[in-house]
C-alpha atoms as a PDB file:
ATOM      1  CA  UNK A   1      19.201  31.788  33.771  1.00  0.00           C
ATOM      2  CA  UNK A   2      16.786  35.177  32.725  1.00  0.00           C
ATOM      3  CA  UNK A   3      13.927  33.591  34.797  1.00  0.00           C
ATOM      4  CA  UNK A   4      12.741  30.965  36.521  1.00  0.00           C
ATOM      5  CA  UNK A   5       9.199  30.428  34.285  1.00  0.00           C
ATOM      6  CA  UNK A   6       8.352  30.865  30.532  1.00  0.00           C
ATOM      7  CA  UNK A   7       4.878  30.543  29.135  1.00  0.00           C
ATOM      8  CA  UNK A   8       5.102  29.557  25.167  1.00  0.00           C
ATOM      9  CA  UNK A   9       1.781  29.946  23.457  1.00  0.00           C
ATOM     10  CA  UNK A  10       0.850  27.644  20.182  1.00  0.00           C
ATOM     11  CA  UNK A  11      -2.564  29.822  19.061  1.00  0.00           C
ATOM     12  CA  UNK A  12      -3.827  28.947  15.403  1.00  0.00           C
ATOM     13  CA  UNK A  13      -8.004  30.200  15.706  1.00  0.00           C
ATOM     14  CA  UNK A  14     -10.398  29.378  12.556  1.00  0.00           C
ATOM     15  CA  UNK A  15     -10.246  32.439   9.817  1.00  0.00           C
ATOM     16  CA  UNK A  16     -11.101  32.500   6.138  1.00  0.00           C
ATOM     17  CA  UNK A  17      -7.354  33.473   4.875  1.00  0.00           C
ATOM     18  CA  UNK A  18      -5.750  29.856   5.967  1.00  0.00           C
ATOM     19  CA  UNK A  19      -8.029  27.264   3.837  1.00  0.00           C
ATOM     20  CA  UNK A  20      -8.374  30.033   1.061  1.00  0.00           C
ATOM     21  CA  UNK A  21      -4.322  29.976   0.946  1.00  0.00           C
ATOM     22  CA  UNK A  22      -3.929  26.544   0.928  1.00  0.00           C
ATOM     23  CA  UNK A  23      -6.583  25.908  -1.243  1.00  0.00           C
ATOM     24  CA  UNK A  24      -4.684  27.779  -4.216  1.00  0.00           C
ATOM     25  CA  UNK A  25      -1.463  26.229  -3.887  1.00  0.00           C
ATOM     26  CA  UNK A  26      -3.329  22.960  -3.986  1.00  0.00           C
ATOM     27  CA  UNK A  27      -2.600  21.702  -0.886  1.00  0.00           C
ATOM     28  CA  UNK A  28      -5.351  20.119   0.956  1.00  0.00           C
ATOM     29  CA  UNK A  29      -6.342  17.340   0.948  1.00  0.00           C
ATOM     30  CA  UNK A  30     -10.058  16.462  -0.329  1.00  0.00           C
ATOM     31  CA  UNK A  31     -11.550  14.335   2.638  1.00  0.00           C
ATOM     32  CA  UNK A  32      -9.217  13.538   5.643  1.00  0.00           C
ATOM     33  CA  UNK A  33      -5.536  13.379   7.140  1.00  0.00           C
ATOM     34  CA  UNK A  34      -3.628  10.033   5.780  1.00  0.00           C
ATOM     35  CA  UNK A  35      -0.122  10.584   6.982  1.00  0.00           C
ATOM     36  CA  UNK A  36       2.305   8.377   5.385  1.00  0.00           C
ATOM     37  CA  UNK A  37      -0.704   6.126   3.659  1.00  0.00           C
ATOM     38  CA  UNK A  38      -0.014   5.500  -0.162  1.00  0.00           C
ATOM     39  CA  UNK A  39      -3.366   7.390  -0.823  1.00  0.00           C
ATOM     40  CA  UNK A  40      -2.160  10.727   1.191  1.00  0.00           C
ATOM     41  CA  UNK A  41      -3.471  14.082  -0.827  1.00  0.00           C
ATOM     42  CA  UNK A  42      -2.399  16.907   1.527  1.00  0.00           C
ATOM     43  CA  UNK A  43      -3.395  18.242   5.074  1.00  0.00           C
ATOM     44  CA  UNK A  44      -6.557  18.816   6.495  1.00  0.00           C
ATOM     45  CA  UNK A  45      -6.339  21.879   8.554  1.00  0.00           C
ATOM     46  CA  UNK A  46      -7.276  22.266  12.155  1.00  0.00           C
ATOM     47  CA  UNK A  47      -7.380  24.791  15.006  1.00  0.00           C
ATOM     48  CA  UNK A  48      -6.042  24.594  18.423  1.00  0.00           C
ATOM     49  CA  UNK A  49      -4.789  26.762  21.529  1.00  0.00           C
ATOM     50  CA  UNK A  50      -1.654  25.367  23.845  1.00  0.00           C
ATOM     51  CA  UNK A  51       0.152  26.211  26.189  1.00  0.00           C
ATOM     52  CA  UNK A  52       3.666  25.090  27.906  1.00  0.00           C
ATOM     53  CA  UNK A  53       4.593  25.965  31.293  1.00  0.00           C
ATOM     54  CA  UNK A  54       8.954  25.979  31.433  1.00  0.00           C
ATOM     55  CA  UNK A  55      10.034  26.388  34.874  1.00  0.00           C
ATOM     56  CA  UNK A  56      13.567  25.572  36.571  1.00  0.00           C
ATOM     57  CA  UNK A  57      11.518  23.582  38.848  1.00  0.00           C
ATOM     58  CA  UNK A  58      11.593  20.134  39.078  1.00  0.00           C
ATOM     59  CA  UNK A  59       8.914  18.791  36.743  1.00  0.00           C
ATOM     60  CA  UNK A  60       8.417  15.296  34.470  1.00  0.00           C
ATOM     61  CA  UNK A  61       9.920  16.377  31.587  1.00  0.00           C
ATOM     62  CA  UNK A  62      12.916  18.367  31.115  1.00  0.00           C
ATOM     63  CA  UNK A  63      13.615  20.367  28.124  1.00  0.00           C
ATOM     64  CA  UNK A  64      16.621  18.745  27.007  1.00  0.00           C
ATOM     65  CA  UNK A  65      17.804  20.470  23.744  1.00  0.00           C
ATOM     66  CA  UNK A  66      16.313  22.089  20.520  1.00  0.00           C
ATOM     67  CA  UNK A  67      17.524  23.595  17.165  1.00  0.00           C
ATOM     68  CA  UNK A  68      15.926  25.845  14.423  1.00  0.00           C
ATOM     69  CA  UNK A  69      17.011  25.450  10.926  1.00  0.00           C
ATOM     70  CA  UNK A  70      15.574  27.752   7.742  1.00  0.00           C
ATOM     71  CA  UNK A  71      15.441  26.866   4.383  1.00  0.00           C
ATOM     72  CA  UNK A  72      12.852  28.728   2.483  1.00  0.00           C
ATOM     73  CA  UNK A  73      14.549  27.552  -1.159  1.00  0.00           C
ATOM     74  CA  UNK A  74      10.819  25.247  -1.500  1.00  0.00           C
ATOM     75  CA  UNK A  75       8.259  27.517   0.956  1.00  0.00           C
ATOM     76  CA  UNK A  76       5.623  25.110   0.913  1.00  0.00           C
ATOM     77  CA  UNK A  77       7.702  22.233   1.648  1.00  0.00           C
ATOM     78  CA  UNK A  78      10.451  20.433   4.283  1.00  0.00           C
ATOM     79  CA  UNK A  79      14.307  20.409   2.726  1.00  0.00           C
ATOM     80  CA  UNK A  80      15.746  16.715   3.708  1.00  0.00           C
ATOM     81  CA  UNK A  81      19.102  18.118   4.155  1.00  0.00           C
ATOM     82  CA  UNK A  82      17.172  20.726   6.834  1.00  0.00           C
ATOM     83  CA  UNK A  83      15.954  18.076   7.832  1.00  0.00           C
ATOM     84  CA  UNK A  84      18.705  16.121   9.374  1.00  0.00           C
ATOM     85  CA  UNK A  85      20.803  19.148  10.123  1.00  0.00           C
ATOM     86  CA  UNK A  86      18.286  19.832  12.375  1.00  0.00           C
ATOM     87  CA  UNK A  87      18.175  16.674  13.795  1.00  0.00           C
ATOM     88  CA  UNK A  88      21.815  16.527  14.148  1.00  0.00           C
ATOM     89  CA  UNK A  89      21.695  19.693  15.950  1.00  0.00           C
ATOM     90  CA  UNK A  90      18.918  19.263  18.034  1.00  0.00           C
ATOM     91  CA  UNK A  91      20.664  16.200  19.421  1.00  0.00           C
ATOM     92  CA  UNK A  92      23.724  17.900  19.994  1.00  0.00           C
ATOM     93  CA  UNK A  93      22.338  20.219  21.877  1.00  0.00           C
ATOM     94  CA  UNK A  94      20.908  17.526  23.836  1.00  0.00           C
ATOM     95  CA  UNK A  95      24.446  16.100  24.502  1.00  0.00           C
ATOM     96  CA  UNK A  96      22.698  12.910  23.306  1.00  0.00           C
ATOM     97  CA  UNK A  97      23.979  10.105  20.194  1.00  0.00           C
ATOM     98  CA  UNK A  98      20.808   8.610  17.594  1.00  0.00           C
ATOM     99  CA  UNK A  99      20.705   5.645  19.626  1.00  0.00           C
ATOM    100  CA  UNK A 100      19.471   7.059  22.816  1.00  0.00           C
ATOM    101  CA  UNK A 101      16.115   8.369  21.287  1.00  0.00           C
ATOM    102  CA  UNK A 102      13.220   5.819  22.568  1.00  0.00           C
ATOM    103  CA  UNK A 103      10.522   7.901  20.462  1.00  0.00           C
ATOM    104  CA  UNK A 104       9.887  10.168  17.526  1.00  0.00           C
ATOM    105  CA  UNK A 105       6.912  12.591  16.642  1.00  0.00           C
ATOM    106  CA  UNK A 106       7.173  12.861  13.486  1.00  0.00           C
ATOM    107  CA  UNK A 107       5.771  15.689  11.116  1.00  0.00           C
ATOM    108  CA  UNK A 108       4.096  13.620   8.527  1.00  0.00           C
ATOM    109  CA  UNK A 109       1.027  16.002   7.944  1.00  0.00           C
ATOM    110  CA  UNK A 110       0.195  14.173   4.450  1.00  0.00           C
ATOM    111  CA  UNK A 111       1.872  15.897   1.831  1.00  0.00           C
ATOM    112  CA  UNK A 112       3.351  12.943  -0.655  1.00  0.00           C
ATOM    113  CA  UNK A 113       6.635  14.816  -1.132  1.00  0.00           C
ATOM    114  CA  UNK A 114       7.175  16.072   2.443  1.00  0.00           C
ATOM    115  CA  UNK A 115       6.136  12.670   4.548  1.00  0.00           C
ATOM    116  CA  UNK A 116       8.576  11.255   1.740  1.00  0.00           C
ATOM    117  CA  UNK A 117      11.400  13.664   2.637  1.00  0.00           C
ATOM    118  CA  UNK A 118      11.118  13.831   6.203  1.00  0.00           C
ATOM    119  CA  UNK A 119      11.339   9.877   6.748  1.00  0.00           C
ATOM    120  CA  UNK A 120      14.763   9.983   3.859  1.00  0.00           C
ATOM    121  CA  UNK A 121      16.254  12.658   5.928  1.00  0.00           C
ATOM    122  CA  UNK A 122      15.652  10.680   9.485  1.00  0.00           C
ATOM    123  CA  UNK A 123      16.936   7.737   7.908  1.00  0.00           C
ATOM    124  CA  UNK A 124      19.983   9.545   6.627  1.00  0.00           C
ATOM    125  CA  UNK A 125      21.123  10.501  10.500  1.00  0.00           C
ATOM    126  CA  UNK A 126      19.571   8.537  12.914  1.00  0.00           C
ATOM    127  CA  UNK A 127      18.927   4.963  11.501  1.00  0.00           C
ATOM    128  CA  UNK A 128      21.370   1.898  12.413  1.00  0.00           C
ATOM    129  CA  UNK A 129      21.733  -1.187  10.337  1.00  0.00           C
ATOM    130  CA  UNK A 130      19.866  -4.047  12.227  1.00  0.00           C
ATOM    131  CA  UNK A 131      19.858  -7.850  11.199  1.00  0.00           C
ATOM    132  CA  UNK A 132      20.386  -8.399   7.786  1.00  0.00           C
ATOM    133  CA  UNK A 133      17.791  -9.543   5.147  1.00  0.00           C
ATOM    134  CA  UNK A 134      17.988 -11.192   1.767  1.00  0.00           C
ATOM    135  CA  UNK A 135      17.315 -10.028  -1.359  1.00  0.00           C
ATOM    136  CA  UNK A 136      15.581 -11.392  -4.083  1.00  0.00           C
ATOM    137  CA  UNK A 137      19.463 -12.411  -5.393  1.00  0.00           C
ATOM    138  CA  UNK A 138      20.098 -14.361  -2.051  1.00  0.00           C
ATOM    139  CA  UNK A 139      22.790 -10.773  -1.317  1.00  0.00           C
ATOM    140  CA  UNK A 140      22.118 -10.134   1.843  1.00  0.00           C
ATOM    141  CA  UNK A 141      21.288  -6.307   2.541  1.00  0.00           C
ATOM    142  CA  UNK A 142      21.340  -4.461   6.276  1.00  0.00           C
ATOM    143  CA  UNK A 143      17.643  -2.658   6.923  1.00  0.00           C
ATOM    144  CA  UNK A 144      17.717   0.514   8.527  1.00  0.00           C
ATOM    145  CA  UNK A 145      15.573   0.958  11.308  1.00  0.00           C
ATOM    146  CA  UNK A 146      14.509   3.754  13.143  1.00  0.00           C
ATOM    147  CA  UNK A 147      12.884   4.673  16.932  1.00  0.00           C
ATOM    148  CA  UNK A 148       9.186   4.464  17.547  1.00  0.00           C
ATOM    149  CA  UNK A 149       7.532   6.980  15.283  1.00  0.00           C
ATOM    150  CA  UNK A 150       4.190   8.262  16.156  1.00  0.00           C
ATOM    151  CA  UNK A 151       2.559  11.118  14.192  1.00  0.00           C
ATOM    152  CA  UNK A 152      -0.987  13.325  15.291  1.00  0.00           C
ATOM    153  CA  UNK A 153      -1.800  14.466  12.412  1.00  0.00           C
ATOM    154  CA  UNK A 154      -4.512  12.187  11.780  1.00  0.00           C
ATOM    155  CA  UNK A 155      -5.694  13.165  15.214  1.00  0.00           C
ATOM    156  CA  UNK A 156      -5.819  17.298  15.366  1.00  0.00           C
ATOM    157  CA  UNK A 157      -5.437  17.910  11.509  1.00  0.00           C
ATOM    158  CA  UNK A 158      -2.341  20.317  10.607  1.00  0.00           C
ATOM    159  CA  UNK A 159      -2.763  23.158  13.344  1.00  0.00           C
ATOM    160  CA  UNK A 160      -0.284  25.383  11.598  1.00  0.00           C
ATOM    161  CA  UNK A 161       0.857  27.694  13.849  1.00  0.00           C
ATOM    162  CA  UNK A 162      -0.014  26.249  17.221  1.00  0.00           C
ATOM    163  CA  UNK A 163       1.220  22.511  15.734  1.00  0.00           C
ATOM    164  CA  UNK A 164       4.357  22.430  17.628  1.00  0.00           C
ATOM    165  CA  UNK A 165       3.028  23.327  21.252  1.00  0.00           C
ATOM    166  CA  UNK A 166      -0.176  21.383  20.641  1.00  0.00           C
ATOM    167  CA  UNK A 167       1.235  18.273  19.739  1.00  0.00           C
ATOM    168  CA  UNK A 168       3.934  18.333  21.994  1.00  0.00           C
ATOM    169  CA  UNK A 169       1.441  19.173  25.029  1.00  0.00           C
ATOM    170  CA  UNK A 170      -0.935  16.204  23.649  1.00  0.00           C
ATOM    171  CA  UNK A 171       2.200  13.322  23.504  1.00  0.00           C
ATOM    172  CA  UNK A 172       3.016  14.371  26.436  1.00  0.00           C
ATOM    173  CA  UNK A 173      -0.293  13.646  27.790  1.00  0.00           C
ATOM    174  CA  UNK A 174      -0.997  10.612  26.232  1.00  0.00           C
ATOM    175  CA  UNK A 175       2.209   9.155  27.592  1.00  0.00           C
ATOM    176  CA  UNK A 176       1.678  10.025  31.463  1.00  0.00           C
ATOM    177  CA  UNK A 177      -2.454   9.027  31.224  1.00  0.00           C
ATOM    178  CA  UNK A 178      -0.940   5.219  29.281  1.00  0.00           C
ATOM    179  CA  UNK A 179      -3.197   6.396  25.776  1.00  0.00           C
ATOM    180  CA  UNK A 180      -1.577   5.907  22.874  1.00  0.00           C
ATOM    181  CA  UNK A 181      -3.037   8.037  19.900  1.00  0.00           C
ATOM    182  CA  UNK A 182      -3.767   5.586  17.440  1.00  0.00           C
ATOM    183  CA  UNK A 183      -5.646   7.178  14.417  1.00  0.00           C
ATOM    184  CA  UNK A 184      -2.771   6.575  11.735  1.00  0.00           C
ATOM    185  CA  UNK A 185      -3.170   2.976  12.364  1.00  0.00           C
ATOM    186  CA  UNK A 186      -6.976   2.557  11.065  1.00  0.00           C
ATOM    187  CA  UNK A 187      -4.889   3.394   7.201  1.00  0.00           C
ATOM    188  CA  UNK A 188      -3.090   1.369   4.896  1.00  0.00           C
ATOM    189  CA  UNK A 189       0.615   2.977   4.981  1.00  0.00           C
ATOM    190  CA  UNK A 190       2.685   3.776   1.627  1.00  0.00           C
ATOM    191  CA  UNK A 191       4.565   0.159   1.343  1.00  0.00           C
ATOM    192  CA  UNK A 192       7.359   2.875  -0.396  1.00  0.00           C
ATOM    193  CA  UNK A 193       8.177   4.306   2.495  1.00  0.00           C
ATOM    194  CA  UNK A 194       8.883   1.232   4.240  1.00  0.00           C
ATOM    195  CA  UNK A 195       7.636   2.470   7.640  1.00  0.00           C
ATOM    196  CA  UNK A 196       5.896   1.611  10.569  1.00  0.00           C
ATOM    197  CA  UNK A 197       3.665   3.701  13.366  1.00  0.00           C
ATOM    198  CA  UNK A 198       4.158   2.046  16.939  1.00  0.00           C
ATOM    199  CA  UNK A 199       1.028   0.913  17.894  1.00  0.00           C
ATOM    200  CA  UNK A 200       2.224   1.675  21.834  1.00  0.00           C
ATOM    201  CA  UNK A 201       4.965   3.782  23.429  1.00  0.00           C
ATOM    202  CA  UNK A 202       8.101   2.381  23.980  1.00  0.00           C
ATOM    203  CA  UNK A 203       8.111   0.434  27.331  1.00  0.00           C
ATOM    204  CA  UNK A 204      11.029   2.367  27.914  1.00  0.00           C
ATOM    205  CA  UNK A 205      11.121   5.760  27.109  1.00  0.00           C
ATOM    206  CA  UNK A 206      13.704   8.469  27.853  1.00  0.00           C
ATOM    207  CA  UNK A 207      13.909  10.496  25.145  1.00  0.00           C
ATOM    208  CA  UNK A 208      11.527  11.679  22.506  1.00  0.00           C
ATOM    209  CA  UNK A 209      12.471  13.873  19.386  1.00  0.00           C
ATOM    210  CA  UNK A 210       9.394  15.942  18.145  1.00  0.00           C
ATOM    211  CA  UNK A 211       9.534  17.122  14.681  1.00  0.00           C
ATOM    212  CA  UNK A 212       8.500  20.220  13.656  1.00  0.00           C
ATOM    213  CA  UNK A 213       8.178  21.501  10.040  1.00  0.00           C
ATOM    214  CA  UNK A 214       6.598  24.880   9.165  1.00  0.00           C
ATOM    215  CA  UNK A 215       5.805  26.389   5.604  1.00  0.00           C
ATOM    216  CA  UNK A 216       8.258  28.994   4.895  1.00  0.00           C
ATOM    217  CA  UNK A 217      11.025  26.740   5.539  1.00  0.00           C
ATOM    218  CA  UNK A 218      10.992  26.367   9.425  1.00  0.00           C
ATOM    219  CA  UNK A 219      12.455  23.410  10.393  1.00  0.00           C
ATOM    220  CA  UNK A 220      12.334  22.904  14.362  1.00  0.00           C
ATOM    221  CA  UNK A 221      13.140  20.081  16.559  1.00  0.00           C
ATOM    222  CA  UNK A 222      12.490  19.773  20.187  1.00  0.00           C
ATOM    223  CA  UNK A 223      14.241  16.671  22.453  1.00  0.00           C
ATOM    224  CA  UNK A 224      12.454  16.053  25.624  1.00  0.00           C
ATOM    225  CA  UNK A 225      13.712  13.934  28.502  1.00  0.00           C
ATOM    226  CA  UNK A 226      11.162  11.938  30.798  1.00  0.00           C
ATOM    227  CA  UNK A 227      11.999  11.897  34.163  1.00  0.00           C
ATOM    228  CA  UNK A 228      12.010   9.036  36.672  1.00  0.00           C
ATOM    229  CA  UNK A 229       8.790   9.308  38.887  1.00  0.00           C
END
């Protein structure tokens, strides 16, 4: 109730300190983005400058809830138990239960250890045991399955500091112009993680639940609501 518009900024320009950083903690990766794919080796880092209008005006998406959560015990890496506290957080700020989310962006910038942690932790709080499957021993087991997931990593490399504004501007986008971003696909995925991209957005989609991780132990999440018409 402070005002009635916000501008947020997402502003990450090319420089020499970035790739020199990453570089020594042996983080990039040494040809291209493969989120979630077996063969994933790190980011590829990119540059980008967004912007998001907020207004109390009535628009097609509405800000529907949001939490923070730091955790700087591994700096260069996501904590799963961050992880899904934010999550939990974010969606209770949202006044909204796991079920209700139609979509999620998901972080999944490459790293082996961080796409691995991120997908545990989702697992851990959102998924819902669907129809049952046997095992090799006839027993049968419930699979958990989650929303739509949809990562853009593969699209705008790892924008660091503008990633969260930049990728939320860019799904949002896509999904009011009917393009899908679709780059992820054209890679084999880890069979580990037992995952799947969506190859389309949900045919009906309400809510979306954008994940985003930051070095230093940021761990954001934003939930969106679309909006009839």
């Amino acid at each position: 109730g402070r005002a009635d518009e916000a501008l947020v900024l997402g502003i990450e320009l090319a420089n020499r300190l970035a790739p020199a950083g990453f570089s020594a903690m042996q983080l990039l990766a040494p040809e291209q983005a493969l989120p979630l794919a077996a063969e994933r080796q790190g980011i590829v880092l990119g540059e980008a400058v967004a912007a998001l209008r907020l207004s109390v005006a009535p628009a097609g998406w509405r800000l529907a809830g949001g939490a923070n959560v730091v955790d700087g015990a591994n700096p260069t890496g996501c904590s799963a138990s961050a992880v899904a506290a934010m999550v939990e957080l974010a969606l209770a700020s949202a006044s909204i239960e796991p079920a209700q989310l139609d979509l999620i962006k998901l972080q999944a910038a490459g790293s082996p250890g961080n796409d691995t942690a991120e997908l545990a932790a989702l697992r851990g709080c959102l998924a819902a045991p669907h129809a049952a499957s046997a095992t090799s021993a006839g027993v049968p087991t419930a699979r958990q399955q989650l929303p739509s997931l949809v990562t853009l990593k593969a699209e705008l490399g790892h924008t660091v500091g503008a990633s969260g504004a930049a990728e939320i501007a860019l799904l949002c986008a896509c999904l009011d112009a009917g393009v899908w971003p679709y780059a992820a696909q054209h890679h084999q995925l880890d069979p580990a993680l037992d995952v799947r991209l969506a190859t389309a957005a949900p045919p009906q989609l309400r809510y979306l639940l954008a994940c985003i991780l930051g070095f230093g132990g940021g761990h954001a999440a934003v939930v969106l609501e679309r909006l009839a018409g």
